[in-house]
PDB file of N, CA and C in Angstrom:
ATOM      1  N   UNK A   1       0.849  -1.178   0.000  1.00  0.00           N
ATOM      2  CA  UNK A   1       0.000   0.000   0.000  1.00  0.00           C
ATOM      3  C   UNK A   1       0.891   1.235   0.000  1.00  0.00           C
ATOM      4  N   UNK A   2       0.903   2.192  -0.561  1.00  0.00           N
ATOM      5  CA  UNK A   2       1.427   3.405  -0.827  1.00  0.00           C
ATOM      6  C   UNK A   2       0.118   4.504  -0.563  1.00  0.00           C
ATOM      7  N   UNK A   3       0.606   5.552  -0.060  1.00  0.00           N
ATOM      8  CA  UNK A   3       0.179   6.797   0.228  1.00  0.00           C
ATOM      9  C   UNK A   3       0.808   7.711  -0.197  1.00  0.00           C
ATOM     10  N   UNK A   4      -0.156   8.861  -0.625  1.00  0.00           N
ATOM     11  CA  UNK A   4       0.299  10.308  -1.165  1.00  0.00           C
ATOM     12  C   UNK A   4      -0.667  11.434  -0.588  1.00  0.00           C
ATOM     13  N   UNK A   5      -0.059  12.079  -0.276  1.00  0.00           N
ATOM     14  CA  UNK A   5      -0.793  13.420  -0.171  1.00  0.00           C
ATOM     15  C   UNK A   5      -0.387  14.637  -0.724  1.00  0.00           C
ATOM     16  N   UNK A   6      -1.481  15.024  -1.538  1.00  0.00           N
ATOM     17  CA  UNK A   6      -1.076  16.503  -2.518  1.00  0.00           C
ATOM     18  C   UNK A   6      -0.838  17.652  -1.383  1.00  0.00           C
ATOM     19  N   UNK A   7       0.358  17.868  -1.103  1.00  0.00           N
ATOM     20  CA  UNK A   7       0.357  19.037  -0.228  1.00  0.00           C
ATOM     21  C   UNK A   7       0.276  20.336  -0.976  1.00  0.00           C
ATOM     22  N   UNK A   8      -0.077  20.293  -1.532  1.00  0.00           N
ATOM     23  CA  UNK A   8      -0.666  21.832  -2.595  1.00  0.00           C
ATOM     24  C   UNK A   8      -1.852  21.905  -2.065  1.00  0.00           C
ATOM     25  N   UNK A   9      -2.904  20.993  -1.548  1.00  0.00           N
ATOM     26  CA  UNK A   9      -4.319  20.354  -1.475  1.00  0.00           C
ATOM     27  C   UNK A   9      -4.267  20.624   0.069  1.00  0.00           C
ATOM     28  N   UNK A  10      -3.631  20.326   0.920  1.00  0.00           N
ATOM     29  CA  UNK A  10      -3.532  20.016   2.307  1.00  0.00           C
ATOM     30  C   UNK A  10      -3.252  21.288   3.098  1.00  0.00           C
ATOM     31  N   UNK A  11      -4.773  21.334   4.124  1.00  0.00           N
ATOM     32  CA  UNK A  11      -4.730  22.668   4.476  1.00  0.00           C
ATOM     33  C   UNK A  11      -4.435  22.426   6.523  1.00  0.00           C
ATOM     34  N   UNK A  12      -4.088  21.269   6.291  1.00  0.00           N
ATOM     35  CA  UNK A  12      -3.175  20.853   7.923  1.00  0.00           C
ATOM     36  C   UNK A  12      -4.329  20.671   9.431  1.00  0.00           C
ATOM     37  N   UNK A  13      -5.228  20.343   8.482  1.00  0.00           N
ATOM     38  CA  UNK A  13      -6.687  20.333   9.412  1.00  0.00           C
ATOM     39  C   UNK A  13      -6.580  19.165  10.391  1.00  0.00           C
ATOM     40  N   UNK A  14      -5.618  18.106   9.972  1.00  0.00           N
ATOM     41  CA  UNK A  14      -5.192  17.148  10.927  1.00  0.00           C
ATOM     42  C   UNK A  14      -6.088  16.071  10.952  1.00  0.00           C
ATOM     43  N   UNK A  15      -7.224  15.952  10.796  1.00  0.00           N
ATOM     44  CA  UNK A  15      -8.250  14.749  10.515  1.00  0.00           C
ATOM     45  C   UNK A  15      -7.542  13.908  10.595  1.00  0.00           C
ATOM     46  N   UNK A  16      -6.643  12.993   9.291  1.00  0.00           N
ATOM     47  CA  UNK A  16      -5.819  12.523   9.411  1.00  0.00           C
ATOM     48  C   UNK A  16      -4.787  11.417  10.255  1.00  0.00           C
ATOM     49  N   UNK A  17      -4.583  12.718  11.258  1.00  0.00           N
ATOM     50  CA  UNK A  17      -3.833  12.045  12.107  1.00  0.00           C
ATOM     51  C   UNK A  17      -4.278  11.793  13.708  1.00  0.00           C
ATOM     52  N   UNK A  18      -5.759  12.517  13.522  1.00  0.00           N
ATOM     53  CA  UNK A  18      -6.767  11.712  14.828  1.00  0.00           C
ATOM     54  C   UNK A  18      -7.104  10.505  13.900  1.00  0.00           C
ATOM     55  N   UNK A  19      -7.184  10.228  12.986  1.00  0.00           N
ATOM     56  CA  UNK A  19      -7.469   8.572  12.114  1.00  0.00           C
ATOM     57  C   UNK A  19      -6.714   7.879  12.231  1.00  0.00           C
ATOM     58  N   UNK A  20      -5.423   8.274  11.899  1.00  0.00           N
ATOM     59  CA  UNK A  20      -4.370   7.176  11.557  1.00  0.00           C
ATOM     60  C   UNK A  20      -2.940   7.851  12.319  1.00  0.00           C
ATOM     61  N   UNK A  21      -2.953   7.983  13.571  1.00  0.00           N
ATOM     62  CA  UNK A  21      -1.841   8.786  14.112  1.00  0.00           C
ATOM     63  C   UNK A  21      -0.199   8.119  13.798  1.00  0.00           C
ATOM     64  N   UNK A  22      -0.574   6.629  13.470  1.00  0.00           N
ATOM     65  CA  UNK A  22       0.653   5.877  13.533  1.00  0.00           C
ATOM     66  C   UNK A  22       1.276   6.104  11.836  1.00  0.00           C
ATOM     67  N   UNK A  23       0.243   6.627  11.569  1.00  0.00           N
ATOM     68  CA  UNK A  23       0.949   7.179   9.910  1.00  0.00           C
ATOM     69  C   UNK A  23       1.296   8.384   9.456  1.00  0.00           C
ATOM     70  N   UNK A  24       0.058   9.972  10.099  1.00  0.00           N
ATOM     71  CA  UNK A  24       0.206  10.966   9.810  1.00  0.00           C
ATOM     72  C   UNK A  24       0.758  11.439  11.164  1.00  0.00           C
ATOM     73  N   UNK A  25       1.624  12.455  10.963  1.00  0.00           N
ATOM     74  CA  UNK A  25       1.645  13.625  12.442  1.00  0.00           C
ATOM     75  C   UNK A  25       2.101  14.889  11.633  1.00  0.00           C
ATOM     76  N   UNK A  26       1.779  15.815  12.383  1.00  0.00           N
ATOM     77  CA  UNK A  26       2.165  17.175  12.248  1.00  0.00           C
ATOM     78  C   UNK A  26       3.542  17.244  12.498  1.00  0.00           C
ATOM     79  N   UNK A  27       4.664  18.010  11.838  1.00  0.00           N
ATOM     80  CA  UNK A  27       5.953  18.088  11.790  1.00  0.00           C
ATOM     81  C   UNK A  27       6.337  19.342  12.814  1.00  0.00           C
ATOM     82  N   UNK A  28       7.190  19.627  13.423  1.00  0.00           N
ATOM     83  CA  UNK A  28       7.548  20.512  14.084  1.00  0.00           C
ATOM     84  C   UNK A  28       7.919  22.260  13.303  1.00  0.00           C
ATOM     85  N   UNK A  29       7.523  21.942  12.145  1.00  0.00           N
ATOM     86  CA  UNK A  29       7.374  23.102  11.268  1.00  0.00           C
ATOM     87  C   UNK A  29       5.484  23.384  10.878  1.00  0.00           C
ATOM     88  N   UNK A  30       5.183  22.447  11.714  1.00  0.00           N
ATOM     89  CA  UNK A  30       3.492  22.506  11.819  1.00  0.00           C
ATOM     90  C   UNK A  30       3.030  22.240  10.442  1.00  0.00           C
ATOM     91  N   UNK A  31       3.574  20.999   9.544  1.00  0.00           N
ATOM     92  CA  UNK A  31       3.238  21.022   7.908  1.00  0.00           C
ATOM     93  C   UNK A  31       2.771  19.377   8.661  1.00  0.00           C
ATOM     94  N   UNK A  32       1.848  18.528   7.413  1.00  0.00           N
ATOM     95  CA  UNK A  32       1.708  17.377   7.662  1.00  0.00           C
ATOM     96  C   UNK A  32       3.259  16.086   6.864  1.00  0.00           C
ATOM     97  N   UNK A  33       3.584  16.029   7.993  1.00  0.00           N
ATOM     98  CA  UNK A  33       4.342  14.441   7.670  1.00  0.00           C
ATOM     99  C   UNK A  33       3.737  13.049   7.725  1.00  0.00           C
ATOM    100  N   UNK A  34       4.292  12.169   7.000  1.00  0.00           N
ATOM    101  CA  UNK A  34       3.048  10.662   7.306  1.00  0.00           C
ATOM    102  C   UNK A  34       4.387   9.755   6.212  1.00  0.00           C
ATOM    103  N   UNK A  35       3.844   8.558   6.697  1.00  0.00           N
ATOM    104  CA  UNK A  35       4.446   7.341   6.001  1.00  0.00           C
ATOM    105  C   UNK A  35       4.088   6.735   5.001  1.00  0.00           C
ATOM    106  N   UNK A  36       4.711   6.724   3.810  1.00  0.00           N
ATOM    107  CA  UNK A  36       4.405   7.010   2.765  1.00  0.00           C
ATOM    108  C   UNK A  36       4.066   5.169   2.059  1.00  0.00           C
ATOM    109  N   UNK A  37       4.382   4.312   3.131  1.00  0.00           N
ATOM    110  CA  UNK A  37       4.425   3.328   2.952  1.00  0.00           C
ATOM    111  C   UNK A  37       3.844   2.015   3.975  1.00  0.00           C
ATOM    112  N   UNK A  38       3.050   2.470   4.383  1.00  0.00           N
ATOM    113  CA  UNK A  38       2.943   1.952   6.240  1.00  0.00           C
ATOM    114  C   UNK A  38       2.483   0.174   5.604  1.00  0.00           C
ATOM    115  N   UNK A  39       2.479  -0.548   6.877  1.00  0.00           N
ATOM    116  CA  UNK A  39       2.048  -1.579   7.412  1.00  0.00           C
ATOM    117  C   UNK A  39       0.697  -1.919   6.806  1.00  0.00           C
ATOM    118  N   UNK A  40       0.422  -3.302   6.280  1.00  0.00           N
ATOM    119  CA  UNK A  40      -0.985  -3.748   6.160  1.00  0.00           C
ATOM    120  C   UNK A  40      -1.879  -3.686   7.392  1.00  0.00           C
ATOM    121  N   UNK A  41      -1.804  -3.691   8.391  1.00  0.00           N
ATOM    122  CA  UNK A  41      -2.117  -3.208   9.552  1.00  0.00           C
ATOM    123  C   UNK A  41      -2.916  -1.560   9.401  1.00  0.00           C
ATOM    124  N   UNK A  42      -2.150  -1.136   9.157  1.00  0.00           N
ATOM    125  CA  UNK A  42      -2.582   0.223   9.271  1.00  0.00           C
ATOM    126  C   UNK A  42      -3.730   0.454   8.223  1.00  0.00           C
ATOM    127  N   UNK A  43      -3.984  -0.481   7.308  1.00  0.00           N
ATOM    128  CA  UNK A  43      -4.469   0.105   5.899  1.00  0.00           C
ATOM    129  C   UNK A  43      -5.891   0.848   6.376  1.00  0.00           C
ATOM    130  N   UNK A  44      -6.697  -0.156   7.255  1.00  0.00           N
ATOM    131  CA  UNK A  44      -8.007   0.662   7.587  1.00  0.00           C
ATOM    132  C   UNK A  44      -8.122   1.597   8.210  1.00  0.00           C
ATOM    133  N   UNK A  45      -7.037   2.193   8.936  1.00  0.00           N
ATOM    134  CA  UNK A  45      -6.970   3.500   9.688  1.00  0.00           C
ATOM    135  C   UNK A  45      -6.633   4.492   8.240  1.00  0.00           C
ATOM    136  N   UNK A  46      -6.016   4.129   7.427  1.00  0.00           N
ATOM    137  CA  UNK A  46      -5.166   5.426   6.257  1.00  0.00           C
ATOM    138  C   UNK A  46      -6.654   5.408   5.322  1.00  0.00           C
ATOM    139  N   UNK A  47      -7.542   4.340   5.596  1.00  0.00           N
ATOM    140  CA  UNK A  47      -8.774   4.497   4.359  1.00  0.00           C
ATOM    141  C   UNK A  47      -9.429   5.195   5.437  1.00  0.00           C
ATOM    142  N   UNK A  48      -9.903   5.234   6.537  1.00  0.00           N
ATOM    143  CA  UNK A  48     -10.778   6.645   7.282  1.00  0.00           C
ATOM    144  C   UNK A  48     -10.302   7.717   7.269  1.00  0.00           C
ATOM    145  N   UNK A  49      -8.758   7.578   7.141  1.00  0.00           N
ATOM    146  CA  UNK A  49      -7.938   8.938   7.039  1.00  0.00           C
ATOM    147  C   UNK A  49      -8.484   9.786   6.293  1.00  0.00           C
ATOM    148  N   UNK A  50      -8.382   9.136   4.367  1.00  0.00           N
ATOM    149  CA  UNK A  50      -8.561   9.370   3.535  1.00  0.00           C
ATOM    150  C   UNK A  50     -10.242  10.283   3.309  1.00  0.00           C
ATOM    151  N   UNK A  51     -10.950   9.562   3.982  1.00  0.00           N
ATOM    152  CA  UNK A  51     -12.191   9.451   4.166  1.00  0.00           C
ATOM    153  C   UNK A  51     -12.348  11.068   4.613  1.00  0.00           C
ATOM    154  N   UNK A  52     -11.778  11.261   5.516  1.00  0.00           N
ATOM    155  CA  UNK A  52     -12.003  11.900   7.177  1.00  0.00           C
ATOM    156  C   UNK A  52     -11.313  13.630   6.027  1.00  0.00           C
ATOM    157  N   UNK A  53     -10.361  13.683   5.043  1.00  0.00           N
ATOM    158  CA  UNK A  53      -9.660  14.565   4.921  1.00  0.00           C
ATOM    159  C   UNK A  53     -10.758  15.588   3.937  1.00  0.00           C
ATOM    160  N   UNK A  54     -10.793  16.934   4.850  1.00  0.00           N
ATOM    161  CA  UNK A  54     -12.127  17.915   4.509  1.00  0.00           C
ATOM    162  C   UNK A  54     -11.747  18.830   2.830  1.00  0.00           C
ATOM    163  N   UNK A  55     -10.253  18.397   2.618  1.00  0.00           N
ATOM    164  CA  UNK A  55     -10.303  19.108   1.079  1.00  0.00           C
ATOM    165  C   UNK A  55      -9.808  17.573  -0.176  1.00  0.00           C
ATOM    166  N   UNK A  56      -9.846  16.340   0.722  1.00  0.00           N
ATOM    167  CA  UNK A  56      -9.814  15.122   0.138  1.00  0.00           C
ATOM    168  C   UNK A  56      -8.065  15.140  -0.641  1.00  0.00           C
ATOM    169  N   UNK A  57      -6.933  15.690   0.076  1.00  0.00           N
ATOM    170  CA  UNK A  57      -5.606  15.376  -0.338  1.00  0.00           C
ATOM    171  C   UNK A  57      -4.754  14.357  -0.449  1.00  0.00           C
ATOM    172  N   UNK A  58      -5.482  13.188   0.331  1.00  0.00           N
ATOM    173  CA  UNK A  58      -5.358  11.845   0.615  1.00  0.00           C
ATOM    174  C   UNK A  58      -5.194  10.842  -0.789  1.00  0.00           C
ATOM    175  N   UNK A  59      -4.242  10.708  -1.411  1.00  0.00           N
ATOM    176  CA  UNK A  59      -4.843   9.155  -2.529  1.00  0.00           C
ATOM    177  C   UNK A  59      -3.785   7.870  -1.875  1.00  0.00           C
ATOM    178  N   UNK A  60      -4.833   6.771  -2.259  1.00  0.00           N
ATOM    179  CA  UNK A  60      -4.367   5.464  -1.804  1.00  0.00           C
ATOM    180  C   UNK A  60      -3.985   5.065  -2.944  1.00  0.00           C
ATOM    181  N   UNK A  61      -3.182   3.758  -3.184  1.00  0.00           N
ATOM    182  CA  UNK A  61      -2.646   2.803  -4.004  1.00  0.00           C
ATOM    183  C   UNK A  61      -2.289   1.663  -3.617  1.00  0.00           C
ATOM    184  N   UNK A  62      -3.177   0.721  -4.035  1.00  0.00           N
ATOM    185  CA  UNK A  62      -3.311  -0.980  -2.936  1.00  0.00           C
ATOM    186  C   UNK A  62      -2.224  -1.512  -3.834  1.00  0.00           C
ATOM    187  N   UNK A  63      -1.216  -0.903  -4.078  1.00  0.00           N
ATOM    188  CA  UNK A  63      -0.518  -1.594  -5.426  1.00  0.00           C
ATOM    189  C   UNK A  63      -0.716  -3.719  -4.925  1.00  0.00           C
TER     190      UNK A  63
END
């Protein structure tokens, strides 16, 4: 599974990372960081993520 987020798109509303904290967090420059590659584990937390994100910057890829 691969993750992307258009940070052109991403307005740092954090949704996100109350969904899927073990993937997204806020960076100490207050921008969103996340794992661009996480765990099958994680997949159903990064699809509410996705879900959850209010300008939809989120795309999945189940490669």
């Amino acid at each position: 599974m691969r993750v992307h987020v258009d940070m052109t798109l991403c307005q740092t509303h954090a949704q996100c990372v109350f969904a899927a904290p073990e993937v997204f967090a806020i960076g100490d420059d207050e921008e969103l960081v996340y794992d661009a590659a996480p765990g099958d584990a994680s997949w159903p937390a990064v699809e509410e993520a996705a879900r959850a994100c209010p300008v939809q910057a989120i795309f999945l890829d189940e490669d």
